[in-house]
PDB file of N, CA and C in Angstrom:
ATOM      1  N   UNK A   1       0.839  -1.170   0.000  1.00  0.00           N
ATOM      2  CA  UNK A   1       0.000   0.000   0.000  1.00  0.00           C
ATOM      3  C   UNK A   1       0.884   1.233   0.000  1.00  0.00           C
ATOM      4  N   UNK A   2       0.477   2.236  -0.393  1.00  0.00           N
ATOM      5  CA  UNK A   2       1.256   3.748  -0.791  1.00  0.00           C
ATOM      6  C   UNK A   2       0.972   4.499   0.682  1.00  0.00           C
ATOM      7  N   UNK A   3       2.161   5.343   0.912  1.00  0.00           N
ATOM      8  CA  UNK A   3       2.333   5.838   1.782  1.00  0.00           C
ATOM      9  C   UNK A   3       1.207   7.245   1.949  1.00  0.00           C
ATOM     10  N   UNK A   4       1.177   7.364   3.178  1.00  0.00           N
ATOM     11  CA  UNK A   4      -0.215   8.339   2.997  1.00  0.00           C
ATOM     12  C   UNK A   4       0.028   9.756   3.276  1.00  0.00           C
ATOM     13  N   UNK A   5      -0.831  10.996   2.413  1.00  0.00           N
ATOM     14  CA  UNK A   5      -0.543  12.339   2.108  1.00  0.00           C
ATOM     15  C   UNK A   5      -0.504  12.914   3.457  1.00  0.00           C
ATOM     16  N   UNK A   6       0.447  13.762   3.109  1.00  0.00           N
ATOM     17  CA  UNK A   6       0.333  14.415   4.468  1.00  0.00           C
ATOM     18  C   UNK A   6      -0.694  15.817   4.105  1.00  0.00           C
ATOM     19  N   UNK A   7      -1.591  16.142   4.974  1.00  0.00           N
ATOM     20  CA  UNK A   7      -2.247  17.136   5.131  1.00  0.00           C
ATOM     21  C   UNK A   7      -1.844  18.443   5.605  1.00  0.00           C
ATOM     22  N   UNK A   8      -1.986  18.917   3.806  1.00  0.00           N
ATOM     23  CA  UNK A   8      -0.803  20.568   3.731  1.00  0.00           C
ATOM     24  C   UNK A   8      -1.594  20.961   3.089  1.00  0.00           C
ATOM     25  N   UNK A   9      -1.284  22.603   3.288  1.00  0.00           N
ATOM     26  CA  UNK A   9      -1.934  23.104   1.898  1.00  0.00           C
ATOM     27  C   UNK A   9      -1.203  23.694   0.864  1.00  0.00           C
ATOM     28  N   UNK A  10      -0.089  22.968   0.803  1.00  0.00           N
ATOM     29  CA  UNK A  10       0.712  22.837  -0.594  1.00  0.00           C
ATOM     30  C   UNK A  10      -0.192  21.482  -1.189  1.00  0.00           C
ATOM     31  N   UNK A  11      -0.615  20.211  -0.436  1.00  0.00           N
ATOM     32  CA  UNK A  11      -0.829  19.281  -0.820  1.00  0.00           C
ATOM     33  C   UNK A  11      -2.418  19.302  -1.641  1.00  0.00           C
ATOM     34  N   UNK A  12      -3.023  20.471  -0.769  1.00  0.00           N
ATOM     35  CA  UNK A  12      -4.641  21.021  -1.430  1.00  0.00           C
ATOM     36  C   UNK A  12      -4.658  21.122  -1.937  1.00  0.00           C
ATOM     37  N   UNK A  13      -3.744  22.131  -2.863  1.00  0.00           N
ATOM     38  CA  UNK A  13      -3.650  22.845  -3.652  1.00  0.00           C
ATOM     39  C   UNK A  13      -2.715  21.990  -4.936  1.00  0.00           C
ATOM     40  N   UNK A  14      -2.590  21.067  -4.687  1.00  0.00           N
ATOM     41  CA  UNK A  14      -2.076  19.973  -6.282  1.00  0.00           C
ATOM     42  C   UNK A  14      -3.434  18.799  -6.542  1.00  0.00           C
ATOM     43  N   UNK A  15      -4.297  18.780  -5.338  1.00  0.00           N
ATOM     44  CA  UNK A  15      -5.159  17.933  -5.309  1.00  0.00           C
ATOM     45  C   UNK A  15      -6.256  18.359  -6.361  1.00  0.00           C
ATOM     46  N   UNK A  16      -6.375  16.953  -7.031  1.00  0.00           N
ATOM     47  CA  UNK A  16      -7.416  17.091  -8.477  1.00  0.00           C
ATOM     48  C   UNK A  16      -8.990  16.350  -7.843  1.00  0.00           C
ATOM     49  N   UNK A  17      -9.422  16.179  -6.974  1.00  0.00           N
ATOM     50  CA  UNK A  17     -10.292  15.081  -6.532  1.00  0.00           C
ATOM     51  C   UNK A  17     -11.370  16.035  -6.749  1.00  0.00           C
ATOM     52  N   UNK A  18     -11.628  17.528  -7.223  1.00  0.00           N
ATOM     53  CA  UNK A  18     -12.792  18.411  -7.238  1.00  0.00           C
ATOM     54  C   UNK A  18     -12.938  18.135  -9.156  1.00  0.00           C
ATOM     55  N   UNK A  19     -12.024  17.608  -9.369  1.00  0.00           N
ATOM     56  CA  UNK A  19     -12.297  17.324 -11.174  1.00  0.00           C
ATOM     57  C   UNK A  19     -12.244  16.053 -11.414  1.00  0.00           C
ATOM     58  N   UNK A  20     -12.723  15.385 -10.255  1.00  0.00           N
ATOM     59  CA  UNK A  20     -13.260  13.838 -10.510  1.00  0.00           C
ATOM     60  C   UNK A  20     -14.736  13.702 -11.462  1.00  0.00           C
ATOM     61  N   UNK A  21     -15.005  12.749 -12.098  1.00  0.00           N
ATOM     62  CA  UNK A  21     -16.423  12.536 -12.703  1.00  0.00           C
ATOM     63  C   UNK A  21     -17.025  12.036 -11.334  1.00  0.00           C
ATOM     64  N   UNK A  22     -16.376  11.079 -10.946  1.00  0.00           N
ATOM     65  CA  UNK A  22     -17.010  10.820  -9.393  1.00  0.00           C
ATOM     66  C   UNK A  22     -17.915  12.086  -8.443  1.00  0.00           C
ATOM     67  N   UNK A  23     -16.809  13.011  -8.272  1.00  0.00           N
ATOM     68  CA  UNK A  23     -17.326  13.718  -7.471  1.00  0.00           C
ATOM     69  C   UNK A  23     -18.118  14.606  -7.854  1.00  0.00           C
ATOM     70  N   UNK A  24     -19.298  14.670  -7.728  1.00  0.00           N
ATOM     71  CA  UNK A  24     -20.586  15.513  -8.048  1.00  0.00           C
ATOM     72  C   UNK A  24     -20.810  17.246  -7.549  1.00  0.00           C
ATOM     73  N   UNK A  25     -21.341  17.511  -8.299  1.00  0.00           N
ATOM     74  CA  UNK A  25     -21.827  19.007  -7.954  1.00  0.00           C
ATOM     75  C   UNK A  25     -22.176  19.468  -6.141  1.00  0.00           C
ATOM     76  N   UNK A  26     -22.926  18.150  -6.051  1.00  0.00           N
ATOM     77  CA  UNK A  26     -24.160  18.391  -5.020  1.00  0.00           C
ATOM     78  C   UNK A  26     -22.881  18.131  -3.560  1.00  0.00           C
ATOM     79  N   UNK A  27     -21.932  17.222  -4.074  1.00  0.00           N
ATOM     80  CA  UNK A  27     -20.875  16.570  -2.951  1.00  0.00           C
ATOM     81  C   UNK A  27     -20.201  18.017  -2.747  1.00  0.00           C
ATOM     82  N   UNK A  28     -19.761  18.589  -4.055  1.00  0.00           N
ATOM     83  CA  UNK A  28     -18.807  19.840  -3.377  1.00  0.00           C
ATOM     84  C   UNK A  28     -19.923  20.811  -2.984  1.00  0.00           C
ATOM     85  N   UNK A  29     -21.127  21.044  -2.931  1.00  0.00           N
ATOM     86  CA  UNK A  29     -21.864  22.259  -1.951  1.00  0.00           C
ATOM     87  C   UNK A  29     -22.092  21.335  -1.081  1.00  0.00           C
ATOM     88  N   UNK A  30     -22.389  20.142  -0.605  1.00  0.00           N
ATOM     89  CA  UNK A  30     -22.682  19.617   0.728  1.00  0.00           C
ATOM     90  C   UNK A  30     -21.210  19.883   1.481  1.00  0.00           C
ATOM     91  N   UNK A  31     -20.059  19.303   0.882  1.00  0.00           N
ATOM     92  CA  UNK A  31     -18.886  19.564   1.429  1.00  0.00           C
ATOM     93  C   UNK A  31     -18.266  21.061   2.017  1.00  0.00           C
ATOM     94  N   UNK A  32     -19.058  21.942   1.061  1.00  0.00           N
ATOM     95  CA  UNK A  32     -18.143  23.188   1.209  1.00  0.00           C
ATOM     96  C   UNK A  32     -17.937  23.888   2.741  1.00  0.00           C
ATOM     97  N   UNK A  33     -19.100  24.257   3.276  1.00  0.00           N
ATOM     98  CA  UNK A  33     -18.878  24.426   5.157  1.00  0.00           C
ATOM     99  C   UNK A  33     -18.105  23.320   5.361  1.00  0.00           C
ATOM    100  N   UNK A  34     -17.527  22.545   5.636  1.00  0.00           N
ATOM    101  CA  UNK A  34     -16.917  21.167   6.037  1.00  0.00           C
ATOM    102  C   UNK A  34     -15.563  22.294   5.885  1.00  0.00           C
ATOM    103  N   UNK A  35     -15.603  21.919   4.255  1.00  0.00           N
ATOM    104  CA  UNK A  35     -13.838  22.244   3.923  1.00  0.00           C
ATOM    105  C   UNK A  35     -13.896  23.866   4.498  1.00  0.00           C
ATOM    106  N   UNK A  36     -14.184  24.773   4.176  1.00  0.00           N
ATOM    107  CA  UNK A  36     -13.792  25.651   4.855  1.00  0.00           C
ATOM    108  C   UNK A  36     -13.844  26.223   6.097  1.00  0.00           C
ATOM    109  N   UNK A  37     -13.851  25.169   6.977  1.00  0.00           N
ATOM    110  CA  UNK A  37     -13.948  25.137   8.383  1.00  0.00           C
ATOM    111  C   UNK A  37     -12.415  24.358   9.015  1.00  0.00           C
ATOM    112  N   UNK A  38     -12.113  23.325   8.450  1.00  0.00           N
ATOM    113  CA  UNK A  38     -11.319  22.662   8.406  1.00  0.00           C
ATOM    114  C   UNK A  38      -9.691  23.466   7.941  1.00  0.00           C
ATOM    115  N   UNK A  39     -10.374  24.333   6.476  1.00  0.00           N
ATOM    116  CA  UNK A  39      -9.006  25.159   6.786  1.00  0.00           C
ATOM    117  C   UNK A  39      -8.682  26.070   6.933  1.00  0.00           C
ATOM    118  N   UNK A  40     -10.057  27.257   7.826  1.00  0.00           N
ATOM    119  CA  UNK A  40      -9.787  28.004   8.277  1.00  0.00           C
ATOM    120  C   UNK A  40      -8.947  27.276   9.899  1.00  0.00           C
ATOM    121  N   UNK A  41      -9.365  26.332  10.764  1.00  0.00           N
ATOM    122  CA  UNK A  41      -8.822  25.741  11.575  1.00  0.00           C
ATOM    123  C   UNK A  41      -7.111  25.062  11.837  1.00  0.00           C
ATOM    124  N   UNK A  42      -7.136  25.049  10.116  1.00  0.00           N
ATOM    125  CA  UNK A  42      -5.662  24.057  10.176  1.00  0.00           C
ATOM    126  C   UNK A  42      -6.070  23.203   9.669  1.00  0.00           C
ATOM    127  N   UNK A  43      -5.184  22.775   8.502  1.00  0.00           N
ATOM    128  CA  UNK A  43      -5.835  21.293   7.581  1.00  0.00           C
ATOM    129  C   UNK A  43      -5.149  20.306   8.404  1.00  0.00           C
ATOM    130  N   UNK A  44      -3.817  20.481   8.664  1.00  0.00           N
ATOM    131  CA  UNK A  44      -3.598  19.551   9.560  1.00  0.00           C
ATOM    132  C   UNK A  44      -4.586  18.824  10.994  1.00  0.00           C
ATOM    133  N   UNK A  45      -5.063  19.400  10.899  1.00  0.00           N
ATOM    134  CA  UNK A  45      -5.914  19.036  12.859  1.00  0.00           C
ATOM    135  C   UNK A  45      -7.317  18.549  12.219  1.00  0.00           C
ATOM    136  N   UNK A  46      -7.183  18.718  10.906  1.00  0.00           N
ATOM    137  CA  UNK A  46      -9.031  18.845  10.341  1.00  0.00           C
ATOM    138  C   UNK A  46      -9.348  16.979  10.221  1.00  0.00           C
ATOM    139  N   UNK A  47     -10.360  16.731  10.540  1.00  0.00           N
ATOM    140  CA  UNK A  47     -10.885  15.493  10.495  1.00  0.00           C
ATOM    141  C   UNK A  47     -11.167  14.887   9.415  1.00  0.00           C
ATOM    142  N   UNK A  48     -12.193  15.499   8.548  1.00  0.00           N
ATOM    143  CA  UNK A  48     -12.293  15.064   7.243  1.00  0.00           C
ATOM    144  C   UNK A  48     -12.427  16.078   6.701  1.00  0.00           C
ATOM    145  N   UNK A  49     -12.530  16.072   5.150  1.00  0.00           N
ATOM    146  CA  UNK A  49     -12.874  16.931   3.980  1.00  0.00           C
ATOM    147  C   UNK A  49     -12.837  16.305   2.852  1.00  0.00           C
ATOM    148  N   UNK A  50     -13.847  16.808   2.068  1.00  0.00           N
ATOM    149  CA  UNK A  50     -14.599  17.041   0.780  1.00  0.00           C
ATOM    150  C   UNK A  50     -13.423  16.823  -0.356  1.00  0.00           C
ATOM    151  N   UNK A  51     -12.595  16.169  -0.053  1.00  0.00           N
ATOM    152  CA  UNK A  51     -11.547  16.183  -1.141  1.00  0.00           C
ATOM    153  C   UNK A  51     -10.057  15.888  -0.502  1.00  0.00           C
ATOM    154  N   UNK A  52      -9.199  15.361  -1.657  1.00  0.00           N
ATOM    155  CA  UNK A  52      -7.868  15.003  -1.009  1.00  0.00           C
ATOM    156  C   UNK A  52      -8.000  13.797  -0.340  1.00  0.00           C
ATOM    157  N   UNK A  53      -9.065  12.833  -0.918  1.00  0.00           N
ATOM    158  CA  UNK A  53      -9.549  11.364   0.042  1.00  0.00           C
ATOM    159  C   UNK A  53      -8.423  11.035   0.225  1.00  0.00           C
ATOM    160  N   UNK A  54      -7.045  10.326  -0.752  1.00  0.00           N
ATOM    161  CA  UNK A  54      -5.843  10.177  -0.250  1.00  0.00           C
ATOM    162  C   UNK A  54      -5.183  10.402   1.166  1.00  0.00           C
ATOM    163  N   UNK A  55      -5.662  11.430   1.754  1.00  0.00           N
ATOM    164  CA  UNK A  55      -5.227  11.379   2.798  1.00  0.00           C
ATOM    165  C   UNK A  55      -6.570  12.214   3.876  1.00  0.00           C
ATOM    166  N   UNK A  56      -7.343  12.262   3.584  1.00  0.00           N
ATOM    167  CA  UNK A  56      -8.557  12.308   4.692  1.00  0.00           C
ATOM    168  C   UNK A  56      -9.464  10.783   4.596  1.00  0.00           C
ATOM    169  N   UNK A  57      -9.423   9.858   3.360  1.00  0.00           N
ATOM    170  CA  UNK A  57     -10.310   9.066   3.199  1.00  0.00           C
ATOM    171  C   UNK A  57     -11.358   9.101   2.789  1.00  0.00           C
ATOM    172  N   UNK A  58     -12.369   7.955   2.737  1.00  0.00           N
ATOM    173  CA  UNK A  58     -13.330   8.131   1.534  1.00  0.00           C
ATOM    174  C   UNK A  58     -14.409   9.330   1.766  1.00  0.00           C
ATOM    175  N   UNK A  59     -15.597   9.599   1.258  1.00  0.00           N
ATOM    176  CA  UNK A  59     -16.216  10.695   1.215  1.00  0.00           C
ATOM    177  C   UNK A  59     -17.093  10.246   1.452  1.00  0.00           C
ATOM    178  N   UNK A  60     -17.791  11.403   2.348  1.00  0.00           N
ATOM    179  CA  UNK A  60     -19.430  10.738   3.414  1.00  0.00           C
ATOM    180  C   UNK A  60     -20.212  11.300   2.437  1.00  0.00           C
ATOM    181  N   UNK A  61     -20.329  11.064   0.751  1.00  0.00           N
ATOM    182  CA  UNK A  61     -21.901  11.617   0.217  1.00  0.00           C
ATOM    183  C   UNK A  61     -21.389  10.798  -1.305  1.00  0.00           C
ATOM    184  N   UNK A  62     -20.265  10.759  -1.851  1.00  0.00           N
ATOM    185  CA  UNK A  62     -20.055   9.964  -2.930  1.00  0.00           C
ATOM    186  C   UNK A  62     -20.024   8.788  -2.744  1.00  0.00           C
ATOM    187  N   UNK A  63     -21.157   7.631  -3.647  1.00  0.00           N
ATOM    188  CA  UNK A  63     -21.943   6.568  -3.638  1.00  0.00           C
ATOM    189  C   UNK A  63     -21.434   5.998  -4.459  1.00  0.00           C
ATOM    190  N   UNK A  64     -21.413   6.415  -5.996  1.00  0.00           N
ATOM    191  CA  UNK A  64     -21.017   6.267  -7.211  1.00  0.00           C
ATOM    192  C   UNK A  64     -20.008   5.981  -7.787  1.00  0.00           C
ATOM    193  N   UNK A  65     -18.956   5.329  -8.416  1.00  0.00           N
ATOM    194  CA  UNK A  65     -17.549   5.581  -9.210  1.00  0.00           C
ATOM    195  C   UNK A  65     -18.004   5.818 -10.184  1.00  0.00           C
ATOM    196  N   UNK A  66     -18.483   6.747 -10.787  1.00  0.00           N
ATOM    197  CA  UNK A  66     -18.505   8.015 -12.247  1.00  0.00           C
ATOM    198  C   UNK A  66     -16.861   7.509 -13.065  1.00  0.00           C
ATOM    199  N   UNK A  67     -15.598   7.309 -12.683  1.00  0.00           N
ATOM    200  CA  UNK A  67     -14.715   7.039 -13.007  1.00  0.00           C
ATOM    201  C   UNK A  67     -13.411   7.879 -11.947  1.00  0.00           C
ATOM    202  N   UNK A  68     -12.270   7.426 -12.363  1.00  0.00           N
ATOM    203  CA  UNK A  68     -11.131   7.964 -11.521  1.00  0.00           C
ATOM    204  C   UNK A  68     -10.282   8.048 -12.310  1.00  0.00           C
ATOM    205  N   UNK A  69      -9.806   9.233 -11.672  1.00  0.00           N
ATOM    206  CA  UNK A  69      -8.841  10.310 -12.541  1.00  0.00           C
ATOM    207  C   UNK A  69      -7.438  10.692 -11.303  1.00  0.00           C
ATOM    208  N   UNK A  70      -7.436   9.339 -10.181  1.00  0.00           N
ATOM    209  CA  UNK A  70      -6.356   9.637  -9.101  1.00  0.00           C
ATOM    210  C   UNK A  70      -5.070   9.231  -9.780  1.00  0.00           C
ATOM    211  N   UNK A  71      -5.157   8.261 -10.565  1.00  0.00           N
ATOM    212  CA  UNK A  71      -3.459   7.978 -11.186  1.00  0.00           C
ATOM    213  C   UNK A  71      -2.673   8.968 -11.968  1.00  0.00           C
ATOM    214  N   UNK A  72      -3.874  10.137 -12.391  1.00  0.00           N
ATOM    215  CA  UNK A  72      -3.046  11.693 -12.919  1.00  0.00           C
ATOM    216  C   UNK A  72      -3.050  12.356 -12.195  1.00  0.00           C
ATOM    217  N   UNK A  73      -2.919  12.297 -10.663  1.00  0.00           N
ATOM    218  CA  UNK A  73      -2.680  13.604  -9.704  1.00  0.00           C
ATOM    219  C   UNK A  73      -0.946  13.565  -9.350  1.00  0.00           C
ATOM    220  N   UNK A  74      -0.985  14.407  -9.305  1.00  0.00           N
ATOM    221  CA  UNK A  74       0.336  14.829  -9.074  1.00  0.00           C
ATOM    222  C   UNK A  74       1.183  13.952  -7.512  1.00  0.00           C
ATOM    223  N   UNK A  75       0.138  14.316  -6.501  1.00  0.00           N
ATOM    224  CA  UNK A  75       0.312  13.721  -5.463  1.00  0.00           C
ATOM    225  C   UNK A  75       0.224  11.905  -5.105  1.00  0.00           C
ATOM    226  N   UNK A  76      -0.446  11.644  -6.151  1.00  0.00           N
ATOM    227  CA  UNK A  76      -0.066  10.133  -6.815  1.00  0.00           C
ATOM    228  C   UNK A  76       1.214   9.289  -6.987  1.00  0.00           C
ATOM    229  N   UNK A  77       1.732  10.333  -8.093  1.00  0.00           N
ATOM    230  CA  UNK A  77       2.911   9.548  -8.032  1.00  0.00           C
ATOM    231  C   UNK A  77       3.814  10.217  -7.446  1.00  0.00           C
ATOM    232  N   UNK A  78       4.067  11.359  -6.531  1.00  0.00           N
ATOM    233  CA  UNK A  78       4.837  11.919  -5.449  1.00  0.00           C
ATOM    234  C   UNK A  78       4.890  11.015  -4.100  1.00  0.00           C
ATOM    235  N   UNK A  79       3.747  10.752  -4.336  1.00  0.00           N
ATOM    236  CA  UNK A  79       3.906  10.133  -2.696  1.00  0.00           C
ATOM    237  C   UNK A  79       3.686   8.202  -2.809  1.00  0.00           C
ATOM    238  N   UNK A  80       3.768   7.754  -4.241  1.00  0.00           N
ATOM    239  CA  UNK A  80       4.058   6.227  -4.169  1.00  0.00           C
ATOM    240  C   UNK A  80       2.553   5.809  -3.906  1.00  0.00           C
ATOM    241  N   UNK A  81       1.617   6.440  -4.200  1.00  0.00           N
ATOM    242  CA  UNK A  81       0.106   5.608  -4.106  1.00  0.00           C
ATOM    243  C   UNK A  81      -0.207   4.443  -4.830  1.00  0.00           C
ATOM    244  N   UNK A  82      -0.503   3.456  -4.652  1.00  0.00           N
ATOM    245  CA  UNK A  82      -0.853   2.443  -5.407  1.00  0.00           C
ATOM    246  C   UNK A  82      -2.190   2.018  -5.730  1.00  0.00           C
ATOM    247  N   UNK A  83      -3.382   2.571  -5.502  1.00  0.00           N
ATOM    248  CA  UNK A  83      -4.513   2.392  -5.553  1.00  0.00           C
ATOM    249  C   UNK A  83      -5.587   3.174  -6.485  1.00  0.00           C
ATOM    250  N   UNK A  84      -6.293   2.822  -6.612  1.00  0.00           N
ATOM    251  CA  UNK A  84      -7.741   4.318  -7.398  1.00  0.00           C
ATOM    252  C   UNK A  84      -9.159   4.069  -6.767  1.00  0.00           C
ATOM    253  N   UNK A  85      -9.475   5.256  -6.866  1.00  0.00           N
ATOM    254  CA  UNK A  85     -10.756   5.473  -6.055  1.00  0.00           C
ATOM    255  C   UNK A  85     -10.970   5.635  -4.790  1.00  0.00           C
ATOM    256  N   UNK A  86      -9.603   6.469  -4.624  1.00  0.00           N
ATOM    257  CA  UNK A  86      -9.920   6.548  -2.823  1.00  0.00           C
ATOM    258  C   UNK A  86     -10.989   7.216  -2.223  1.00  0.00           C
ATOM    259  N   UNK A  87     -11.697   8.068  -3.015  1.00  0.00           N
ATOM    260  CA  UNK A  87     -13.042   8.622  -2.417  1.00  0.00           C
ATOM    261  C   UNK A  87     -13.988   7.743  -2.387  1.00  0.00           C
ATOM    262  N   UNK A  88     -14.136   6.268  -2.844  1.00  0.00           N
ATOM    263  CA  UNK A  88     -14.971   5.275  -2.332  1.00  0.00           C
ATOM    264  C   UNK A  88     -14.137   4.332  -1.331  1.00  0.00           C
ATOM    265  N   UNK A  89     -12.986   4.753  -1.136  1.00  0.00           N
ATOM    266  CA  UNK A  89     -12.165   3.127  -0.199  1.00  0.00           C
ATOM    267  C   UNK A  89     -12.866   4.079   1.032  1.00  0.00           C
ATOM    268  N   UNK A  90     -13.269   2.469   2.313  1.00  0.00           N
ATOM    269  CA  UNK A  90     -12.732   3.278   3.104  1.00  0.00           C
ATOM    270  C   UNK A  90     -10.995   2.854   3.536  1.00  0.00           C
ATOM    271  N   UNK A  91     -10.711   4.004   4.898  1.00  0.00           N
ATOM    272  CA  UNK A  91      -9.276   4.017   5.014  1.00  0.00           C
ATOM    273  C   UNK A  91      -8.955   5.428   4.196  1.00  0.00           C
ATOM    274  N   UNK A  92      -8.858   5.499   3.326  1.00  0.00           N
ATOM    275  CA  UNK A  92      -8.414   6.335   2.435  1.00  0.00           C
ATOM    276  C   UNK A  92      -6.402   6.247   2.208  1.00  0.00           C
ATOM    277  N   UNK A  93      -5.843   5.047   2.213  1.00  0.00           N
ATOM    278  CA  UNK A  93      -4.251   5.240   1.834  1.00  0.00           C
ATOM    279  C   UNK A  93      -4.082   4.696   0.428  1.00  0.00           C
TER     280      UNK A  93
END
């Protein structure tokens, strides 16, 4: 198994999981208070969020695999991930 992201917001900010087919319209406005609570707080300390499953884990509203687009994130092959679809695993590594 691939070693797991560390929660940065250098790491947010390479994260593609908001241009998943998976992830739906309705997931990023249910998510959005979540995530911006989380990093107004510190992404580090934050529990979950709406994205970056890699290293928060799977997502409490996406049901579906629409398809996955994690083996072209940047943070993929930076950090040795071996898996796809981490917004349906749970665990999320």
């Amino acid at each position: 198994m691939g070693s797991r992201v560390a929660k940065t917001l250098s790491n947010a900010s390479k994260c593609i999981c908001v241009k998943c087919p998976s992830y739906s319209f309705g997931c990023m406005l249910r998510g959005l208070p979540g995530n911006l609570l989380a990093l107004a707080g510190g992404i580090r300390n934050a529990k979950h969020m709406e994205g970056m499953f890699c290293s928060f884990g799977q997502s409490k509203c996406l049901k579906v695999d629409k398809g996955c687009i994690c083996l072209r994130c940047s943070l993929y092959v930076e950090t040795g991930l071996d898996k796809k679809s981490y917004c349906l695993q749970t665990g999320g590594k």
